[in-house]
PDB file of N, CA and C in Angstrom:
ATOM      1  N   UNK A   1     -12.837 -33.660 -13.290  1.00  0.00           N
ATOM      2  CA  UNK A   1     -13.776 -33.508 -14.379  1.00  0.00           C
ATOM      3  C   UNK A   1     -14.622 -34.770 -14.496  1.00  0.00           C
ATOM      4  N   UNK A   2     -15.457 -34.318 -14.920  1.00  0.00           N
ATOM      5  CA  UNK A   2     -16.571 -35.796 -15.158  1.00  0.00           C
ATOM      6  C   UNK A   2     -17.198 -36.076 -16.566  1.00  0.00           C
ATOM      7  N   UNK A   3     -17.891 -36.839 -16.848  1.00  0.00           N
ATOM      8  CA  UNK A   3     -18.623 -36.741 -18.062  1.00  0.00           C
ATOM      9  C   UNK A   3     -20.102 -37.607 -18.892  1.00  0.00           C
ATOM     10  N   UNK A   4     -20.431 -36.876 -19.430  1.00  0.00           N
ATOM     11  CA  UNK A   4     -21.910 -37.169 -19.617  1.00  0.00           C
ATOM     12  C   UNK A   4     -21.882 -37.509 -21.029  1.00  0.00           C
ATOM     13  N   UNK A   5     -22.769 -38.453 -21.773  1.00  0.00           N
ATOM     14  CA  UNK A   5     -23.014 -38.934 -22.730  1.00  0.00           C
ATOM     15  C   UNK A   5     -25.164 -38.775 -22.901  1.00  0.00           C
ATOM     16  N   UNK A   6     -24.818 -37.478 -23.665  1.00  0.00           N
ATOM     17  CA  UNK A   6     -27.113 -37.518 -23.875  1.00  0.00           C
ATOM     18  C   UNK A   6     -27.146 -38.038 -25.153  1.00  0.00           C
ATOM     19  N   UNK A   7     -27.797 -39.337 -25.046  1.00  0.00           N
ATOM     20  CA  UNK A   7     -28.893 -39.891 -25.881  1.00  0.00           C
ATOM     21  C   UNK A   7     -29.811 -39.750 -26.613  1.00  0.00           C
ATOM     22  N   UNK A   8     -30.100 -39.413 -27.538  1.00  0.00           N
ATOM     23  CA  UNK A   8     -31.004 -38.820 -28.398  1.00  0.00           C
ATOM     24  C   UNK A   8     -31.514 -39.702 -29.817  1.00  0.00           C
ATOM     25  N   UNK A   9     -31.887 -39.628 -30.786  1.00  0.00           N
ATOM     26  CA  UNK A   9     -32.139 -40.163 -31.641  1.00  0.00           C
ATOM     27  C   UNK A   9     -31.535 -39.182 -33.121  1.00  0.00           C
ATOM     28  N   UNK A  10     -31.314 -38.148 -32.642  1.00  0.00           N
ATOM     29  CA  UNK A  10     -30.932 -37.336 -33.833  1.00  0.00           C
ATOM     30  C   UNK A  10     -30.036 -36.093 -32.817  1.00  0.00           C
ATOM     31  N   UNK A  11     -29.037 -35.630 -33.995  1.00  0.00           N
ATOM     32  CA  UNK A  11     -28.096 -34.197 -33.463  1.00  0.00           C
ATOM     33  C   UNK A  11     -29.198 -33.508 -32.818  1.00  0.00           C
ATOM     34  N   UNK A  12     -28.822 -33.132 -31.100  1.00  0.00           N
ATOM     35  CA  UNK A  12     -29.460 -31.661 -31.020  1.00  0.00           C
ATOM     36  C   UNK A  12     -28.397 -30.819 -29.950  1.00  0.00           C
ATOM     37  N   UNK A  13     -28.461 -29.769 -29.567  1.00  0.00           N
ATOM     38  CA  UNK A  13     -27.902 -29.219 -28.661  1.00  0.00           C
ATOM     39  C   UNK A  13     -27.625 -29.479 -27.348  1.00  0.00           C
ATOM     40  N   UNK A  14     -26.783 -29.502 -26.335  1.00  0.00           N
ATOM     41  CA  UNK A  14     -26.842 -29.935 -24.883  1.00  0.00           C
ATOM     42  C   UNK A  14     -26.446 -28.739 -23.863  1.00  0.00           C
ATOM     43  N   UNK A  15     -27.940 -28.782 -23.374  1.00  0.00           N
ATOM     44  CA  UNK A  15     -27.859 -27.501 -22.162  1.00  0.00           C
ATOM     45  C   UNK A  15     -27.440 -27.939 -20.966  1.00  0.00           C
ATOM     46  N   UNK A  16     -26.546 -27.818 -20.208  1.00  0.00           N
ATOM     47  CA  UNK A  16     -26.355 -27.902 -18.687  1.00  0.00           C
ATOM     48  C   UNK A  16     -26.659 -27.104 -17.811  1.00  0.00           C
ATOM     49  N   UNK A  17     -27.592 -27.116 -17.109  1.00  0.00           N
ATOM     50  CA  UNK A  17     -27.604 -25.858 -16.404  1.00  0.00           C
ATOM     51  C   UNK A  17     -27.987 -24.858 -17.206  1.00  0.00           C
ATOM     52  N   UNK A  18     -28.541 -24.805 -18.409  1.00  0.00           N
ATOM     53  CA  UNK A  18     -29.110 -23.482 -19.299  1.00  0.00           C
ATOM     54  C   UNK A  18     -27.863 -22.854 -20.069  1.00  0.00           C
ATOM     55  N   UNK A  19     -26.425 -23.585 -19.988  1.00  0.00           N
ATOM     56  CA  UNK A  19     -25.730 -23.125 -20.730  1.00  0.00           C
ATOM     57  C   UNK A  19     -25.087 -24.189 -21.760  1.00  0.00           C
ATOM     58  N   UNK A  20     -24.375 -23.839 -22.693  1.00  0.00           N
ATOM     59  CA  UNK A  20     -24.835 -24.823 -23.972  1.00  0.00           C
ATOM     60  C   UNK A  20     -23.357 -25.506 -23.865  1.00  0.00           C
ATOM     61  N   UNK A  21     -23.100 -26.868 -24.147  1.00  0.00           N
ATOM     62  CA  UNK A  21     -22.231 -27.920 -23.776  1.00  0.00           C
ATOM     63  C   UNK A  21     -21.941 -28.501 -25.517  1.00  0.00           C
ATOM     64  N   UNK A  22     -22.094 -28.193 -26.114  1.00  0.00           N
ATOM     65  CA  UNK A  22     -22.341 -28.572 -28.297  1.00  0.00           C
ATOM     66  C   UNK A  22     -23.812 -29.614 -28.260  1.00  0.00           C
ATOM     67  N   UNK A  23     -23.297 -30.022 -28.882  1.00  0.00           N
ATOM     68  CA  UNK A  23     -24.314 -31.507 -29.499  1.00  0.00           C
ATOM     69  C   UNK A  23     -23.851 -32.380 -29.002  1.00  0.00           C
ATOM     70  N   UNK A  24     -24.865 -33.111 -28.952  1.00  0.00           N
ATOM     71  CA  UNK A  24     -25.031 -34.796 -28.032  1.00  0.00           C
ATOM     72  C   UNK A  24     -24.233 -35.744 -29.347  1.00  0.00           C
ATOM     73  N   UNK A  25     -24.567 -35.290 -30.622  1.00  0.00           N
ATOM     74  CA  UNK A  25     -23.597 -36.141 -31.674  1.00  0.00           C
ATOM     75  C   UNK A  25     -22.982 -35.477 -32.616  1.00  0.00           C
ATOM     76  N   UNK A  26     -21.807 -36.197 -32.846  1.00  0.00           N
ATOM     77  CA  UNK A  26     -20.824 -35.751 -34.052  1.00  0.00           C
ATOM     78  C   UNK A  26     -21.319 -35.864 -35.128  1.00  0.00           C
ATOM     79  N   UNK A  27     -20.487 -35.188 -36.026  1.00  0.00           N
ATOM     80  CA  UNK A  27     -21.221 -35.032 -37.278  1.00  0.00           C
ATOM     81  C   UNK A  27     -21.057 -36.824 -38.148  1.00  0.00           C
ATOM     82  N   UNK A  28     -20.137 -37.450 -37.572  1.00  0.00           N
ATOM     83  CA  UNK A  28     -20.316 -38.976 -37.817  1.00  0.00           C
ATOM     84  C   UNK A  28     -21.629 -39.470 -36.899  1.00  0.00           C
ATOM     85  N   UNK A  29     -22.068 -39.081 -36.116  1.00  0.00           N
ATOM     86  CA  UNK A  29     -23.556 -40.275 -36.055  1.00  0.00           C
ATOM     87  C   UNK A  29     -22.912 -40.353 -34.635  1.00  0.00           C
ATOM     88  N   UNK A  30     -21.815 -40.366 -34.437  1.00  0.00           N
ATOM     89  CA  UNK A  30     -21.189 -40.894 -32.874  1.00  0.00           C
ATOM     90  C   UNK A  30     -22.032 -40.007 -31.828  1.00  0.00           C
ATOM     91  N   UNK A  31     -22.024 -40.694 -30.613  1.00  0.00           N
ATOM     92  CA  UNK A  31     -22.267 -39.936 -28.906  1.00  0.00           C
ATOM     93  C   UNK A  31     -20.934 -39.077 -28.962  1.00  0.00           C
ATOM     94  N   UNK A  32     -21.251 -37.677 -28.447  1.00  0.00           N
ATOM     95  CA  UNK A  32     -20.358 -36.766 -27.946  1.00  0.00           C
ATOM     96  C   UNK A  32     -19.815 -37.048 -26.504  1.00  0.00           C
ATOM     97  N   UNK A  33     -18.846 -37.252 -26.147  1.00  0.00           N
ATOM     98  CA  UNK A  33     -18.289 -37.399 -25.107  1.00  0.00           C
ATOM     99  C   UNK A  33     -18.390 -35.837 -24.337  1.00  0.00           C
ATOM    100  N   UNK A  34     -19.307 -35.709 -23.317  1.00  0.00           N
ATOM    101  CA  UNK A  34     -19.447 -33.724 -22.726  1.00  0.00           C
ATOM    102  C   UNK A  34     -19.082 -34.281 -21.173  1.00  0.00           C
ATOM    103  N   UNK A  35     -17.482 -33.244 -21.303  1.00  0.00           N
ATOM    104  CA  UNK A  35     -17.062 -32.743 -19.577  1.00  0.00           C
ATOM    105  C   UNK A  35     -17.860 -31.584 -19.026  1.00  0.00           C
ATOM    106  N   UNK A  36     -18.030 -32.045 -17.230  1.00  0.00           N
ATOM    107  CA  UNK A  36     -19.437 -31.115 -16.806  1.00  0.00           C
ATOM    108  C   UNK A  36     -18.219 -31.425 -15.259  1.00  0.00           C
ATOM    109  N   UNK A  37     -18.917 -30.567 -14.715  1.00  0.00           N
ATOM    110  CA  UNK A  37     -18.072 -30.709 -13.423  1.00  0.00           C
ATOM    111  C   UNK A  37     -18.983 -31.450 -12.418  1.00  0.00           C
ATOM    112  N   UNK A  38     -18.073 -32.017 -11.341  1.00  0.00           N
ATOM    113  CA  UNK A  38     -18.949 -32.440 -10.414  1.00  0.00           C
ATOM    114  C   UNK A  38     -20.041 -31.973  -9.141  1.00  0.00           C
ATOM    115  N   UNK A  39     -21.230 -32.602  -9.328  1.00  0.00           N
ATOM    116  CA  UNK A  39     -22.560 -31.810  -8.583  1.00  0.00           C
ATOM    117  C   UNK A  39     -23.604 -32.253  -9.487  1.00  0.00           C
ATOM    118  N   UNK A  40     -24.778 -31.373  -8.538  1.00  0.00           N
ATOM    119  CA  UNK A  40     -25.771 -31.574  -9.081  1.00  0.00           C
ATOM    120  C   UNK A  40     -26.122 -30.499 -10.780  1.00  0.00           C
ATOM    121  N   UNK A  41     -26.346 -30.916 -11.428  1.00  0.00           N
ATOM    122  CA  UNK A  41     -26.998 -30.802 -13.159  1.00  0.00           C
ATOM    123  C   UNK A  41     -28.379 -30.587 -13.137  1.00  0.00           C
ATOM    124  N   UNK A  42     -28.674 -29.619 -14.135  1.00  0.00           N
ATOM    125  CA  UNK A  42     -30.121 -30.191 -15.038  1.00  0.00           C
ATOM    126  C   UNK A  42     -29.711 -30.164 -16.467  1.00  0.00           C
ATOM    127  N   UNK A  43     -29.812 -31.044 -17.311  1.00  0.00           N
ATOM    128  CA  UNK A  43     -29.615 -31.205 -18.570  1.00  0.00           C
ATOM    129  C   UNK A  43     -30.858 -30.954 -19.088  1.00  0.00           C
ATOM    130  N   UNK A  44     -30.749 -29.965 -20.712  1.00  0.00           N
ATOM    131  CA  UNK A  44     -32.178 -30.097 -21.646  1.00  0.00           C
ATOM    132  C   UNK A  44     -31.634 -30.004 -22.906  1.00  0.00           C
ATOM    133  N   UNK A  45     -32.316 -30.227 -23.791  1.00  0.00           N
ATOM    134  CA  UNK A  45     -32.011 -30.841 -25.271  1.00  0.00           C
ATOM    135  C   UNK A  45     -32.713 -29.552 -25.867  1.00  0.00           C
ATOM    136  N   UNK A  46     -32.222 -28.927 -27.021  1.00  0.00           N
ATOM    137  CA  UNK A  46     -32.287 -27.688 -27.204  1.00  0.00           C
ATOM    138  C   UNK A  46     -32.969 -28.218 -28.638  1.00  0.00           C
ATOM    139  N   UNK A  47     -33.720 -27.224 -29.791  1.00  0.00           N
ATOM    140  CA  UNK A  47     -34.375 -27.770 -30.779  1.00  0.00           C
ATOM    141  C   UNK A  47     -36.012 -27.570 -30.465  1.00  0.00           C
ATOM    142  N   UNK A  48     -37.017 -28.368 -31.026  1.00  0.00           N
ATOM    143  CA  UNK A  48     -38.221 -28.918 -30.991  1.00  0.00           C
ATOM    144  C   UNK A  48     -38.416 -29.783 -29.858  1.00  0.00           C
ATOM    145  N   UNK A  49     -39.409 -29.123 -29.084  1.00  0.00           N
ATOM    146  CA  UNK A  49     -39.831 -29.800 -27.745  1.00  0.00           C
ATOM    147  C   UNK A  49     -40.521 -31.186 -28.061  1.00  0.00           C
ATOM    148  N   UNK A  50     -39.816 -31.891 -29.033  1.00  0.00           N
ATOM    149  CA  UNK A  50     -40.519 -33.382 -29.411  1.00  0.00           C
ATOM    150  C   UNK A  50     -39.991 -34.637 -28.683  1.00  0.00           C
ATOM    151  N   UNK A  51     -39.710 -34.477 -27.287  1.00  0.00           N
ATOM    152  CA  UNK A  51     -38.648 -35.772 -26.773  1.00  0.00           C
ATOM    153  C   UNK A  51     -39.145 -35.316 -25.070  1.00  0.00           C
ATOM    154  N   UNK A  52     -38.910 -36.068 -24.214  1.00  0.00           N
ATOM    155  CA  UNK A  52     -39.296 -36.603 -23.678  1.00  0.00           C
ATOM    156  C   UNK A  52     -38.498 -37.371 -22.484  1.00  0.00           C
ATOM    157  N   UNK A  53     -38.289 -37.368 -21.436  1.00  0.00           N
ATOM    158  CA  UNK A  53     -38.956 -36.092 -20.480  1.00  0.00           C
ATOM    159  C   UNK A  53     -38.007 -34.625 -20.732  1.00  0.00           C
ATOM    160  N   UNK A  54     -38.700 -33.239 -20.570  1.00  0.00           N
ATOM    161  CA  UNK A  54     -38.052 -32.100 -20.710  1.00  0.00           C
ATOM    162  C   UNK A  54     -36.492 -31.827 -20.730  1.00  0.00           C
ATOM    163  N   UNK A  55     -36.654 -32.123 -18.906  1.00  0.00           N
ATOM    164  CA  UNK A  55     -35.430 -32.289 -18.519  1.00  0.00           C
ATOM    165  C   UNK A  55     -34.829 -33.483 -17.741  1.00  0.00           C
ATOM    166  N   UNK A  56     -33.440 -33.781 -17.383  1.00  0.00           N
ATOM    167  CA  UNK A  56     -33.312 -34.344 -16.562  1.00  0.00           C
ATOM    168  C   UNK A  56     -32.318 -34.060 -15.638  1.00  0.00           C
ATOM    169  N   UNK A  57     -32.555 -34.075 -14.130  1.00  0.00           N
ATOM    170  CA  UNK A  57     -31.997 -33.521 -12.968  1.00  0.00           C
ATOM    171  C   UNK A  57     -31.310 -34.253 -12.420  1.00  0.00           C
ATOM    172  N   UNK A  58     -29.117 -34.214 -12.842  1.00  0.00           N
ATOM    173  CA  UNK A  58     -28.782 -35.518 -12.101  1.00  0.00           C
ATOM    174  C   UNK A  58     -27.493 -35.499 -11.164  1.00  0.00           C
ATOM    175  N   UNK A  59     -27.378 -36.060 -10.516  1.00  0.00           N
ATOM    176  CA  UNK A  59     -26.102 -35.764 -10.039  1.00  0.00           C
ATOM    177  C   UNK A  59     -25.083 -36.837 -10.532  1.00  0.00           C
ATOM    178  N   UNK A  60     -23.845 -35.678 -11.026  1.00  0.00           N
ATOM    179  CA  UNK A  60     -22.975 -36.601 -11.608  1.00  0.00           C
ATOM    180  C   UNK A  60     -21.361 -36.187 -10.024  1.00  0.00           C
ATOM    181  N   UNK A  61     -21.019 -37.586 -10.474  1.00  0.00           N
ATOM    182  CA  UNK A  61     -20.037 -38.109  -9.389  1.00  0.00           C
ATOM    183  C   UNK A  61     -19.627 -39.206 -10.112  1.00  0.00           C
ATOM    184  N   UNK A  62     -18.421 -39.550 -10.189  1.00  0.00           N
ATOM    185  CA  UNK A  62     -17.436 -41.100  -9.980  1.00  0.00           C
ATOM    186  C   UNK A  62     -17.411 -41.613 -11.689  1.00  0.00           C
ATOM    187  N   UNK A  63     -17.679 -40.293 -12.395  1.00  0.00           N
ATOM    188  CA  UNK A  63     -17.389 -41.113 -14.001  1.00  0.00           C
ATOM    189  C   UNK A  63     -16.619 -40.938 -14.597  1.00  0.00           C
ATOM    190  N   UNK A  64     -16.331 -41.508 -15.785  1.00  0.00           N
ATOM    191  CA  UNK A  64     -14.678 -41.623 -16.386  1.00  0.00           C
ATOM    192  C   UNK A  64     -15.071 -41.613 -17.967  1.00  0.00           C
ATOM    193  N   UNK A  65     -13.974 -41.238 -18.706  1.00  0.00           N
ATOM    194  CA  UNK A  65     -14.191 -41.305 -20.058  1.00  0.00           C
ATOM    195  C   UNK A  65     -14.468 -42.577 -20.736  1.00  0.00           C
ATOM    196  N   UNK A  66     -14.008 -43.446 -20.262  1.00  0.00           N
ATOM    197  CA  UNK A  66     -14.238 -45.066 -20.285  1.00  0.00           C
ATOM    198  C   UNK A  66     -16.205 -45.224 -19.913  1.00  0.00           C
ATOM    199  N   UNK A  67     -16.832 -44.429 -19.071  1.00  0.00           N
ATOM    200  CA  UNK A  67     -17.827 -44.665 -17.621  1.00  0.00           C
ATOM    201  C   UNK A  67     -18.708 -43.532 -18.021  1.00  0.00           C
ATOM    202  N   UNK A  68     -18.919 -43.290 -18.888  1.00  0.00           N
ATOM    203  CA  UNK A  68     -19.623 -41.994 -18.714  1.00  0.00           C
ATOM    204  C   UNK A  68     -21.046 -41.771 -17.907  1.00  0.00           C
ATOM    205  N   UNK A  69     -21.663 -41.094 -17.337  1.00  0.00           N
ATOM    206  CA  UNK A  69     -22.989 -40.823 -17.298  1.00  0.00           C
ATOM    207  C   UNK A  69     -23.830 -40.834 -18.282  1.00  0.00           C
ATOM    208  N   UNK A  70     -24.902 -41.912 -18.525  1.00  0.00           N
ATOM    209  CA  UNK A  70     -25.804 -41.747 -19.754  1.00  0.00           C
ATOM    210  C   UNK A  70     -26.934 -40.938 -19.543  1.00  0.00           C
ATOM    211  N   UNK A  71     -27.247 -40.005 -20.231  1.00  0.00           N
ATOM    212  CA  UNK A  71     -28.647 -39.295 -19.758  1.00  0.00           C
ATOM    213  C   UNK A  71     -29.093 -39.488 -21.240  1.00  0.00           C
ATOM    214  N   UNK A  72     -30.362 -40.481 -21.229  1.00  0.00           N
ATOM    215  CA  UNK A  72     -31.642 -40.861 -21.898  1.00  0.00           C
ATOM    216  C   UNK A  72     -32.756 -39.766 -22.419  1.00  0.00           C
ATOM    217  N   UNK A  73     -33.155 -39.343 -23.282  1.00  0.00           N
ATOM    218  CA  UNK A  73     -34.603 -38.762 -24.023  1.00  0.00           C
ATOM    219  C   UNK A  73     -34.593 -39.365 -25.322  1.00  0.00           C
ATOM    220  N   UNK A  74     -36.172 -39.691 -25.355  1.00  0.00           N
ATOM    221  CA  UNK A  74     -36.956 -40.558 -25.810  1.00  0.00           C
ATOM    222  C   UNK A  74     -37.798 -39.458 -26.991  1.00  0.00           C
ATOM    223  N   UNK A  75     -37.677 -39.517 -27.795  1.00  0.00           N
ATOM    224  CA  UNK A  75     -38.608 -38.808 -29.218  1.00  0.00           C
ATOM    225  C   UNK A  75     -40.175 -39.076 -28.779  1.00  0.00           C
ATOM    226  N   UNK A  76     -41.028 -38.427 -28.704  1.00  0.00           N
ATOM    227  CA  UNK A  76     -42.753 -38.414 -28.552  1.00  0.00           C
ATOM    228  C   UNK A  76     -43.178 -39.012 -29.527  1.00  0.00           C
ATOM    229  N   UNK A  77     -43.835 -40.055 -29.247  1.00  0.00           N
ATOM    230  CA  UNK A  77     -45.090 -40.836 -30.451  1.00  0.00           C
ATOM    231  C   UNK A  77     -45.405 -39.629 -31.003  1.00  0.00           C
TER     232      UNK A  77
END
């Protein structure tokens, strides 16, 4: 198992592959810790298309709950 940590600025949904993984944050404010298996991903942030870039296409390999994969989106001026 592997795992991904998406970045956001506020709660939104986490798509992998077009299927839904919860929210990127807890209802405390915390990063969600999301198991994804290993390979190639596309992650998208579900909500208002206000962030930046759409998607992101990554391959996850070699991470740990300690290590996670960070995947970054940025809120639009």
């Amino acid at each position: 198992m592997e795992y991904v940590v998406v970045e956001f600025g506020e709660p939104r949904e986490v798509m992998v592959d077009g299927a839904s993984q919860g929210k990127n944050r807890a209802d405390s404010g915390n990063y969600n810790l999301l198991p994804v298996t290993e390979g190639l991903h596309t992650i998208e942030l579900g909500g208002s298309q206000d962030f930046m870039p759409i998607s992101h296409t990554v391959v996850i390999g070699g991470t740990s709950q300690i290590n996670p994969l960070r995947v970054v989106f940025q809120k639009k001026a």
